[in-house]
Protein backbone atom coordinates (compact mmCIF):
# COMPACT_ATOMS: atom_id res chain seq x y z
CA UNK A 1 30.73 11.26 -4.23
CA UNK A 2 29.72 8.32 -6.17
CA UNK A 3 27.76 8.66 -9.44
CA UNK A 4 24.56 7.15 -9.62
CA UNK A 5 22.38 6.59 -12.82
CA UNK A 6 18.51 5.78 -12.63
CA UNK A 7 17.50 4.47 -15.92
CA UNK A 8 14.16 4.71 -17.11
CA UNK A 9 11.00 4.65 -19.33
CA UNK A 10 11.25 2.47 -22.05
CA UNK A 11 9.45 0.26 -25.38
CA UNK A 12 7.44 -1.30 -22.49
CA UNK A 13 3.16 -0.98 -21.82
CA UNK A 14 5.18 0.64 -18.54
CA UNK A 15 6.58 2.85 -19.38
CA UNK A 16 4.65 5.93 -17.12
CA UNK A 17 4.56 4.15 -14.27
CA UNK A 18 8.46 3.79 -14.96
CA UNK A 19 8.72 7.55 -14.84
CA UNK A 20 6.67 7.81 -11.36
CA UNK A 21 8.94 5.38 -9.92
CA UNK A 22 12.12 6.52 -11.39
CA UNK A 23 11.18 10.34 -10.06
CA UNK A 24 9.32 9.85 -7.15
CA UNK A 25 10.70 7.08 -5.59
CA UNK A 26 14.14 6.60 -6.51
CA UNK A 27 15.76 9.89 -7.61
CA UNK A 28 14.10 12.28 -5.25
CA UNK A 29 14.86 10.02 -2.46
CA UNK A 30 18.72 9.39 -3.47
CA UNK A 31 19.19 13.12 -3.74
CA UNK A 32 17.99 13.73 -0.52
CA UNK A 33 20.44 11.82 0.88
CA UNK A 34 23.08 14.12 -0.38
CA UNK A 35 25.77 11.35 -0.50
CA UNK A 36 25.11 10.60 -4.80
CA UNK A 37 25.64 12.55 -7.84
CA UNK A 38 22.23 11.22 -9.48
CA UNK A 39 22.08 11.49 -13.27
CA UNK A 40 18.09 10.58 -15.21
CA UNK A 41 18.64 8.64 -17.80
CA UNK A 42 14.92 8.63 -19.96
CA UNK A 43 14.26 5.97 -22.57
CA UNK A 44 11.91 7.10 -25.25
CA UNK A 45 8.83 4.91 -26.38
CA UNK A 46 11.41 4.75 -29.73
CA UNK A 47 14.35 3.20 -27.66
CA UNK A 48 16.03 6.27 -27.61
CA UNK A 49 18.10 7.67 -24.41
CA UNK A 50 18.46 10.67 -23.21
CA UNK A 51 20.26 12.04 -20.48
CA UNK A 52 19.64 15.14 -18.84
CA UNK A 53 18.52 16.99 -15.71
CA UNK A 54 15.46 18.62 -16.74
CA UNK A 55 14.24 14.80 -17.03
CA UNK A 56 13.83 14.77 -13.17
CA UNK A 57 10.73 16.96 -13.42
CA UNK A 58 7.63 14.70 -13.72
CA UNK A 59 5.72 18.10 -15.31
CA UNK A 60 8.20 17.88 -18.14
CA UNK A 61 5.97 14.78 -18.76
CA UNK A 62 2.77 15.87 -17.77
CA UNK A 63 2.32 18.64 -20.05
CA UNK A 64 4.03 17.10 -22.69
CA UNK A 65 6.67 18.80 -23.25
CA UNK A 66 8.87 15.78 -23.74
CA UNK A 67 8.38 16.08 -26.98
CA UNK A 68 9.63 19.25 -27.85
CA UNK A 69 12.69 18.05 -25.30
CA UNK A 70 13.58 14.82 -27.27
CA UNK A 71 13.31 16.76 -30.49
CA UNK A 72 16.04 19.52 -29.32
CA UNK A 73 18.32 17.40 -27.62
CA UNK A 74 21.14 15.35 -28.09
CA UNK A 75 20.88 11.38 -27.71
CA UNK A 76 22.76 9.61 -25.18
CA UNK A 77 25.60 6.57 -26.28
CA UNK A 78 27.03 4.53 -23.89
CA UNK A 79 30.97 3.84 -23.90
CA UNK A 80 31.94 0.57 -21.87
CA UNK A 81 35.46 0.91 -21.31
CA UNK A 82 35.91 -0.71 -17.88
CA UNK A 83 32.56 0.39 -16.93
CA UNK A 84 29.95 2.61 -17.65
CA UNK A 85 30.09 6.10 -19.17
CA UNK A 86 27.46 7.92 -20.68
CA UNK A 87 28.28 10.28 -24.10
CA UNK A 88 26.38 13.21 -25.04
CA UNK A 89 27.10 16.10 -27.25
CA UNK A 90 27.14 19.39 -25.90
CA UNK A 91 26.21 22.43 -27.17
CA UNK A 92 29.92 23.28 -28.23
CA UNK A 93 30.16 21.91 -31.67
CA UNK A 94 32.65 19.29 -31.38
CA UNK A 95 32.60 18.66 -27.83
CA UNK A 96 31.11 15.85 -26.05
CA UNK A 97 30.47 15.69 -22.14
CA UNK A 98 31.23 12.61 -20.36
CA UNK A 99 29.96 10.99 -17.10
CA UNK A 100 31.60 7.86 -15.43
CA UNK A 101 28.88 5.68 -14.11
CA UNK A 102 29.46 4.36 -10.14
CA UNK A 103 26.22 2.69 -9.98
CA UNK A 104 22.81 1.93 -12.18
CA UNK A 105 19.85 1.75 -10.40
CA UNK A 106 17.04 0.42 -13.24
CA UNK A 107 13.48 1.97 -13.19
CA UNK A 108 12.46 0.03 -16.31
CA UNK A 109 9.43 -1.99 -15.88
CA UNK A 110 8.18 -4.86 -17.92
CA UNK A 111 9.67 -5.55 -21.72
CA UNK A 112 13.22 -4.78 -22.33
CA UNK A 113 13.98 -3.37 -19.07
CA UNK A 114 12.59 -5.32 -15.83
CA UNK A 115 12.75 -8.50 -17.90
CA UNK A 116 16.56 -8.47 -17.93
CA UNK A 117 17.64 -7.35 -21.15
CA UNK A 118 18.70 -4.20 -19.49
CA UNK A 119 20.55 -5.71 -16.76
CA UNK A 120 22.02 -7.82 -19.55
CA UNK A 121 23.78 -4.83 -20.90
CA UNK A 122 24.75 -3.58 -17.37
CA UNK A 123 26.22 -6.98 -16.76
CA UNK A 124 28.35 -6.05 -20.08
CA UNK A 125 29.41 -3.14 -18.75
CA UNK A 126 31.05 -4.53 -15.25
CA UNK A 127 28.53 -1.96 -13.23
CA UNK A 128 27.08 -2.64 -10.41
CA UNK A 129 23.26 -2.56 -10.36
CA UNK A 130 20.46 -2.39 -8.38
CA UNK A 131 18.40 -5.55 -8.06
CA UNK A 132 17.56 -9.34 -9.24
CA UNK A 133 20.55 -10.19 -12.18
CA UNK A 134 19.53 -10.27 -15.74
CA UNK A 135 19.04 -14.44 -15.75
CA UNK A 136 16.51 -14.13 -12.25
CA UNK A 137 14.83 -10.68 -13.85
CA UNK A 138 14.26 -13.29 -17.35
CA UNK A 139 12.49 -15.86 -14.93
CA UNK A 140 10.61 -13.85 -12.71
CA UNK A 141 9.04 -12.29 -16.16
CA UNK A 142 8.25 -15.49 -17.64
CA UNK A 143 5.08 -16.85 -15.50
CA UNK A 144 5.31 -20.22 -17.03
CA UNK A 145 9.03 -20.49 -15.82
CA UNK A 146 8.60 -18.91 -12.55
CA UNK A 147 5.96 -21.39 -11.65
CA UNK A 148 7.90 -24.46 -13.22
CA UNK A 149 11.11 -23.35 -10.99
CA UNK A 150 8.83 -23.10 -7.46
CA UNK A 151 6.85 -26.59 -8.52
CA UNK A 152 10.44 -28.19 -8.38
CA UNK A 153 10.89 -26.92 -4.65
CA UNK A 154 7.08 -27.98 -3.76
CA UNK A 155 5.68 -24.50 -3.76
CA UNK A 156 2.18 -24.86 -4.57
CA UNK A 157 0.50 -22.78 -7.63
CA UNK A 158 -3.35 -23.37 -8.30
CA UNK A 159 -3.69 -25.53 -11.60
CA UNK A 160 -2.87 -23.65 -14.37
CA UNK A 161 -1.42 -24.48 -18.49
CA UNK A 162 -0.05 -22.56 -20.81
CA UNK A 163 0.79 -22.27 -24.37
CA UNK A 164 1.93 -20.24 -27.22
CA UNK A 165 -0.11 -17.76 -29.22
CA UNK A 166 0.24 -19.15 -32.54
CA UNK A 167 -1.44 -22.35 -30.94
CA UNK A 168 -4.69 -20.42 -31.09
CA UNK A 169 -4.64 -20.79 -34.73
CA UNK A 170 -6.03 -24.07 -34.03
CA UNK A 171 -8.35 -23.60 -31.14
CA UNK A 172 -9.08 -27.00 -30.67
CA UNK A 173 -5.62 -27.83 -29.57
CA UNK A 174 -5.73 -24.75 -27.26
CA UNK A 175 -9.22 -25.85 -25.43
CA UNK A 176 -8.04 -29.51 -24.51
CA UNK A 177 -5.26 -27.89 -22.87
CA UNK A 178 -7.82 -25.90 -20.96
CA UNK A 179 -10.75 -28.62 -20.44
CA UNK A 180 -9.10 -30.14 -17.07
CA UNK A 181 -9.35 -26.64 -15.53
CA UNK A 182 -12.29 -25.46 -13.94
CA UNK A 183 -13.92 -22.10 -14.01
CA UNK A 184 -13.75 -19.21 -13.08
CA UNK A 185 -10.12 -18.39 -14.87
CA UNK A 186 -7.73 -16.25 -15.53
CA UNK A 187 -5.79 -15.66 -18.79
CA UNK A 188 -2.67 -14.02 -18.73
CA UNK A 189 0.32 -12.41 -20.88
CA UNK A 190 3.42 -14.72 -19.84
CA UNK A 191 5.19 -11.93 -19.69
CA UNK A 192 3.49 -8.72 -18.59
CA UNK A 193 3.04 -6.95 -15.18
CA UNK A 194 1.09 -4.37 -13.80
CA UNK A 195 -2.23 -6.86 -14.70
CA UNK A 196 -2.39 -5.64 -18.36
CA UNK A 197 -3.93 -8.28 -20.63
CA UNK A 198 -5.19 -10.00 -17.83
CA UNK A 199 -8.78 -11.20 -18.05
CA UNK A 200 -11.00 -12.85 -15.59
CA UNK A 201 -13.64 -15.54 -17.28
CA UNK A 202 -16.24 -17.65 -16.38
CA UNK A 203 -17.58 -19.11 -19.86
CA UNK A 204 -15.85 -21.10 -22.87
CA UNK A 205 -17.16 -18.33 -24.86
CA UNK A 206 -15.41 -15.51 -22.40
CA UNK A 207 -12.62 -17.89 -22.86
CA UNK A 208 -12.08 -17.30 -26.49
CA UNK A 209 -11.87 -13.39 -26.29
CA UNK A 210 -9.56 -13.82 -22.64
CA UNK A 211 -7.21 -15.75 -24.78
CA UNK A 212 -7.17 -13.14 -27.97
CA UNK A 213 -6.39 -10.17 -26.04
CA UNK A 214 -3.62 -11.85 -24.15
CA UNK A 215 -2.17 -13.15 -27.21
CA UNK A 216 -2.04 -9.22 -29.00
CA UNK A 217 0.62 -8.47 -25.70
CA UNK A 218 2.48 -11.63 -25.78
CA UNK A 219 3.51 -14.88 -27.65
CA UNK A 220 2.93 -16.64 -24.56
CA UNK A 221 -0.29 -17.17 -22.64
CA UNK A 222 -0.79 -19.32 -19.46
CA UNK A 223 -4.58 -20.13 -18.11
CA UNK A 224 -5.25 -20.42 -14.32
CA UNK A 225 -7.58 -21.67 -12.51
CA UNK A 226 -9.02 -19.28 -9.57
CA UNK A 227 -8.31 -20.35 -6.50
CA UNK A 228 -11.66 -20.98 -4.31
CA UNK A 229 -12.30 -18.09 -1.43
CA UNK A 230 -9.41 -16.34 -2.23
CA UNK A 231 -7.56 -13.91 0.09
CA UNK A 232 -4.56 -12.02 -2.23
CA UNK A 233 -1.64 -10.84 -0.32
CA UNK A 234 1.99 -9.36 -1.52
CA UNK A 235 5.46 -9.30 -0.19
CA UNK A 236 7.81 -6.73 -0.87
CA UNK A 237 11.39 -8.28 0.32
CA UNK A 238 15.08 -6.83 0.13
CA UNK A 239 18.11 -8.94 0.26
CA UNK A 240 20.80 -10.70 -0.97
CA UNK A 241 21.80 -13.81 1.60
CA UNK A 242 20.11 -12.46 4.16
CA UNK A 243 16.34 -11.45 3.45
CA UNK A 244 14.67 -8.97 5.18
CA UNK A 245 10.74 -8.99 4.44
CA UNK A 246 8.36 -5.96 4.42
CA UNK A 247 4.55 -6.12 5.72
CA UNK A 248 2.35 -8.67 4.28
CA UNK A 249 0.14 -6.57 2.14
CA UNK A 250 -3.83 -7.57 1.34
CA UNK A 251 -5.26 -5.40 -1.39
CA UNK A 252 -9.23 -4.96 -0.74
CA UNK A 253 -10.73 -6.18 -3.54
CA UNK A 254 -13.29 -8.82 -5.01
CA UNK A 255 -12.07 -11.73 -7.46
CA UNK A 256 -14.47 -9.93 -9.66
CA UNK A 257 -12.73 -6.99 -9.85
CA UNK A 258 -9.12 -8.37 -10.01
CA UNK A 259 -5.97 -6.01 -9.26
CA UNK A 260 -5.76 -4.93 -12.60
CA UNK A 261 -3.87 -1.67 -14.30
CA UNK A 262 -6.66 1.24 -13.29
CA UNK A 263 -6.92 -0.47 -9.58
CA UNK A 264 -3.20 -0.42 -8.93
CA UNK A 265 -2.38 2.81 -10.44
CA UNK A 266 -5.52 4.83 -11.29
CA UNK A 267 -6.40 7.70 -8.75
CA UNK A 268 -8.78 6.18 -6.11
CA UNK A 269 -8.31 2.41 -7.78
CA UNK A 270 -11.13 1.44 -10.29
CA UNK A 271 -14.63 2.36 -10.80
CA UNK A 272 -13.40 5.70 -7.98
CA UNK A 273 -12.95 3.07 -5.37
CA UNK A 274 -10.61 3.41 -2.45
CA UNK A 275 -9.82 6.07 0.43
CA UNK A 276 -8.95 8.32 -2.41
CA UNK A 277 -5.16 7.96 -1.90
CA UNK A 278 -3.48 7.31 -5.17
CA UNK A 279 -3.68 3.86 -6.69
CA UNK A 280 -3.41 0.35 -4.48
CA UNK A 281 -1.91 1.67 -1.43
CA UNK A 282 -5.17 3.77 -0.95
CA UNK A 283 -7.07 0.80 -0.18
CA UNK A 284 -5.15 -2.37 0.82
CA UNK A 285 -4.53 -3.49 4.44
CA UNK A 286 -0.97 -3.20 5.93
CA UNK A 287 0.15 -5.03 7.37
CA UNK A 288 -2.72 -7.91 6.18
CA UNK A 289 -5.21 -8.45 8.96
CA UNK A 290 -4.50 -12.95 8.91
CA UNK A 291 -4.67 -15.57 11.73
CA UNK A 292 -0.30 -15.40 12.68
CA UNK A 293 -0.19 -19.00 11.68
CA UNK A 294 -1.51 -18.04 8.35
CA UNK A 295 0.49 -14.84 8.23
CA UNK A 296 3.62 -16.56 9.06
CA UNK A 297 3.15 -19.45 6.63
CA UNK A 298 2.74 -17.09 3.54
CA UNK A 299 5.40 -15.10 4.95
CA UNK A 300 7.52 -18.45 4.70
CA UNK A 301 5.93 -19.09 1.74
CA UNK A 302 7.27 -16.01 -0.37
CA UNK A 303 10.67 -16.52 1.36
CA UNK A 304 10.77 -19.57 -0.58
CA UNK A 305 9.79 -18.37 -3.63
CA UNK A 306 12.24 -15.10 -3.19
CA UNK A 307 14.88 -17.76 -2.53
CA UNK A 308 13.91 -20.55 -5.38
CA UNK A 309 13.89 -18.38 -8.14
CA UNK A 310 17.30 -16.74 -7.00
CA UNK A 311 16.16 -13.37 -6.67
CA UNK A 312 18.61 -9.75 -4.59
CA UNK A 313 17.87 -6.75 -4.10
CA UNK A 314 14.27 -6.17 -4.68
CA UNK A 315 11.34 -7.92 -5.17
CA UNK A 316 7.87 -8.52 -4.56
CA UNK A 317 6.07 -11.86 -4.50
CA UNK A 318 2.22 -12.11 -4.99
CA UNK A 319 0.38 -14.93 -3.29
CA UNK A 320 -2.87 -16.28 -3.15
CA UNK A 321 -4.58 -18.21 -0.05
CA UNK A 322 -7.34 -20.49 0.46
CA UNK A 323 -9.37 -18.87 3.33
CA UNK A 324 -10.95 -22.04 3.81
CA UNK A 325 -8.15 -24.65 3.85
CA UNK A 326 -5.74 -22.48 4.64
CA UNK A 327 -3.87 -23.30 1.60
CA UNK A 328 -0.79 -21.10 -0.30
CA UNK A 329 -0.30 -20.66 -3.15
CA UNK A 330 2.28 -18.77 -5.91
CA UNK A 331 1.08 -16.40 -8.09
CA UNK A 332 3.95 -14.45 -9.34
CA UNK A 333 7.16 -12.40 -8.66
CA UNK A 334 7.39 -9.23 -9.95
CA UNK A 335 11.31 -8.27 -9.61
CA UNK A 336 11.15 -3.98 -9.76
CA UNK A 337 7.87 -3.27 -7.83
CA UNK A 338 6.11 -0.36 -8.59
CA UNK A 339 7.31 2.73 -6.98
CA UNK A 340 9.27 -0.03 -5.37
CA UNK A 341 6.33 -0.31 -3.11
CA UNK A 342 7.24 2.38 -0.56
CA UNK A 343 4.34 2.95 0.91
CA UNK A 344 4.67 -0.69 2.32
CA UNK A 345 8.06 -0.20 3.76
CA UNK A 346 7.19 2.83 5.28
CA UNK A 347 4.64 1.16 7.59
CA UNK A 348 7.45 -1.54 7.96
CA UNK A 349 9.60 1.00 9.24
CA UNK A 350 11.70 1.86 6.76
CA UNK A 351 12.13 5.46 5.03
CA UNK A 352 12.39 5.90 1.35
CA UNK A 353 15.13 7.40 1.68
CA UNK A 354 16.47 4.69 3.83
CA UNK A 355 14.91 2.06 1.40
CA UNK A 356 17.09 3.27 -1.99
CA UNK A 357 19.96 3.55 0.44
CA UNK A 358 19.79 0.21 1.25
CA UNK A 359 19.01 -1.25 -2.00
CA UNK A 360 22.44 0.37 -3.38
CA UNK A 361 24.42 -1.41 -0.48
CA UNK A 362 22.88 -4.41 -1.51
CA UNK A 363 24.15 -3.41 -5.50
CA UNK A 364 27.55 -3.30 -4.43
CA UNK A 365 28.00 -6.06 -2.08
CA UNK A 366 26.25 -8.24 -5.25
CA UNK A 367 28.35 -6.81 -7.64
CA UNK A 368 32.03 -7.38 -5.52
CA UNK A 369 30.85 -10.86 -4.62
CA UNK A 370 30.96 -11.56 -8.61
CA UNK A 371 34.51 -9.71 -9.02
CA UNK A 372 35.77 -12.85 -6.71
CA UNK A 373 34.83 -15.31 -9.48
CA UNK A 374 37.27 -16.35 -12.51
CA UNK A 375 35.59 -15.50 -15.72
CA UNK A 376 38.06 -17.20 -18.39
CA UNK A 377 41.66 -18.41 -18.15
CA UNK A 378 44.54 -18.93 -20.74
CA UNK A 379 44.28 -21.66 -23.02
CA UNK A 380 46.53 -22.92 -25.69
CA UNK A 381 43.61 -23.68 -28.16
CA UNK A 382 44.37 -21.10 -30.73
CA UNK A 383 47.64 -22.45 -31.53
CA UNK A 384 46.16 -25.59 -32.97
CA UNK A 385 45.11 -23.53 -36.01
């Protein structure tokens, strides 16, 4: 029985949603299947790991207890010696307990986990892992990068700019960029998901607040313009070569109020909207109710974008459409959906438990593709010395 670890939590503006997914939609499933040995491995808010079974039990977070966990047991190191092994003390002075690692499957949204620095160390330790690799996960986080990468195949994005925070120290510079755009925009965190940051604005003076709060989550900002009679839509797809797309997903709500953290994740979306299901899938339209044309065209769309950008395993591409011209366009790729979007694969046919299943395949076949390639070779360069 192969050894699975699901790493999450983290130094992120995440990091709950992190746990939901990690509990609810990856470990729970994965021990159902009864073919893995799953270990939880938690991050702390402090960087600090922890690996233990009582870490499966979302109430363990809920009441708070985590606390009083972290501060009675041991941290977790890591040992790479020809893979992955976790290290914890036990409660035998002088003993440790071990546990080989078969397979990571990361949990870890946004900074230092989804972002690739996580699968940067996983990539270190010669363990397969579930998902985009640490150089797509870097790309897909950076908006300004994702969109330069999918202008050079001629996928569309609305206008848009971008700059650095520190820029704003002299506003002037920051507003030229701006002044070819026209409003309504939106200002973003380069770097950020689950639509934290994000403001929607429709004056100069709107402008100037949009771009402060962006700038106290990230060093990176970009500015884009809304696109006119806007219809958003999502794509969760799964695959390495071969791609296998879920429903086309249309989340019901106004360009007013955007998809941002209380709609997606919020009990009954903002402001108590919704069918009173939990979060987005309580009130967004699977699979999205579009002409086929149009249907098939973003579908083709965030193919393309899935395929640009290099991304496996998981990930979800947002789009946005022109109801009017009939226009798509790229918004952004986030590369570990939240609660890796279930819900949508469900109506696509395809159990969670199924779904995690699959995903691991997917970990392995990416991860014995790369043993095939040479990594260094013999040399006779030190002898010159």
């Amino acid at each position: 029985m192969k050894t699975i670890a699901v790493i999450f939590g983290g130094r992120s503006t995440e990091h709950d949603v992190s746990i939901i997914t990690a509990i609810a939609s990856v470990i729970k499933p994965l021990e159902l299947t009864k073919q893995y040995k799953v270990e939880a491995v938690y991050i702390a808010k402090d960087g600090s790991w922890y690996w233990d079974d009582k870490l499966k039990d979302i109430k363990l977070y809920q009441s708070g207890e985590i606390d009083d966990f972290m501060r009675r047991a041991p941290k977790v190191h890591l040992l790479f010696d020809n893979g992955l092994t976790l290290v914890k003390s036990s409660q035998f002075a002088g003993r440790k307990m071990y546990r080989k690692i078969d397979i990571v499957f990361p949990a870890m949204h946004g900074t230092h986990g989804e972002d690739g620095e996580l699968m940067g160390l996983l990539e270190m330790a010669n363990v397969p892992y579930v998902g985009c690799n640490f150089r797509v996960s870097a790309v897909a986080m950076d908006k300004v990068l994702a969109k330069k990468i999918c202008a050079s195949s001629d996928i569309l994005s609305t206008p848009w700019t971008w700059f650095y925070s520190s820029q704003l120290s002299q506003p002037k510079q920051a507003m030229t960029k701006i002044a070819d755009l026209k409003y309504p925009l939106f200002v973003k965190p380069a770097h950020l998901g689950s639509s934290i940051g994000i403001s929607r604005v429709q004056t100069e003076a709107e402008l100037m607040n949009a771009l402060e709060v962006a700038a106290h989550y990230d060093d990176k900002i970009i500015v884009e313009q809304e696109v006119p009679n806007v219809i958003e839509v999502t794509l969760p797809i799964i695959g390495n070569e071969e791609l296998i797309p879920a429903l086309l997903e249309r989340p019901m709500t106004k360009p007013e109020d955007f998809f941002d953290f209380d709609t997606k994740y919020m009990q009954g979306g903002k402001k108590g909207k919704g069918s009173g299901k939990a979060g987005a899938q309580g009130y967004s339209e699977i699979p999205a109710k579009l002409p086929k044309e149009l249907y098939d065209k973003a579908e083709k769309t965030a193919s393309a974008v899935y395929r640009a950008l290099g991304c496996s395993g998981i990930a979800r591409v947002d789009l946005l459409i022109d109801s009017k011209t009939g226009e798509v366009y790229f918004n952004e790729v986030n590369p570990l959906p939240g609660g890796l979007y279930a819900h949508n694969w469900r109506k696509a046919g395809i159990s969670n438990v199924d779904l995690v299943t699959k995903l691991i395949g997917l970990a392995e076949q990416k991860w014995q593709a790369k043993q095939k390639l040479t990594t260094s070779f013999s040399t006779s360069y030190l002898k010159q010395f």
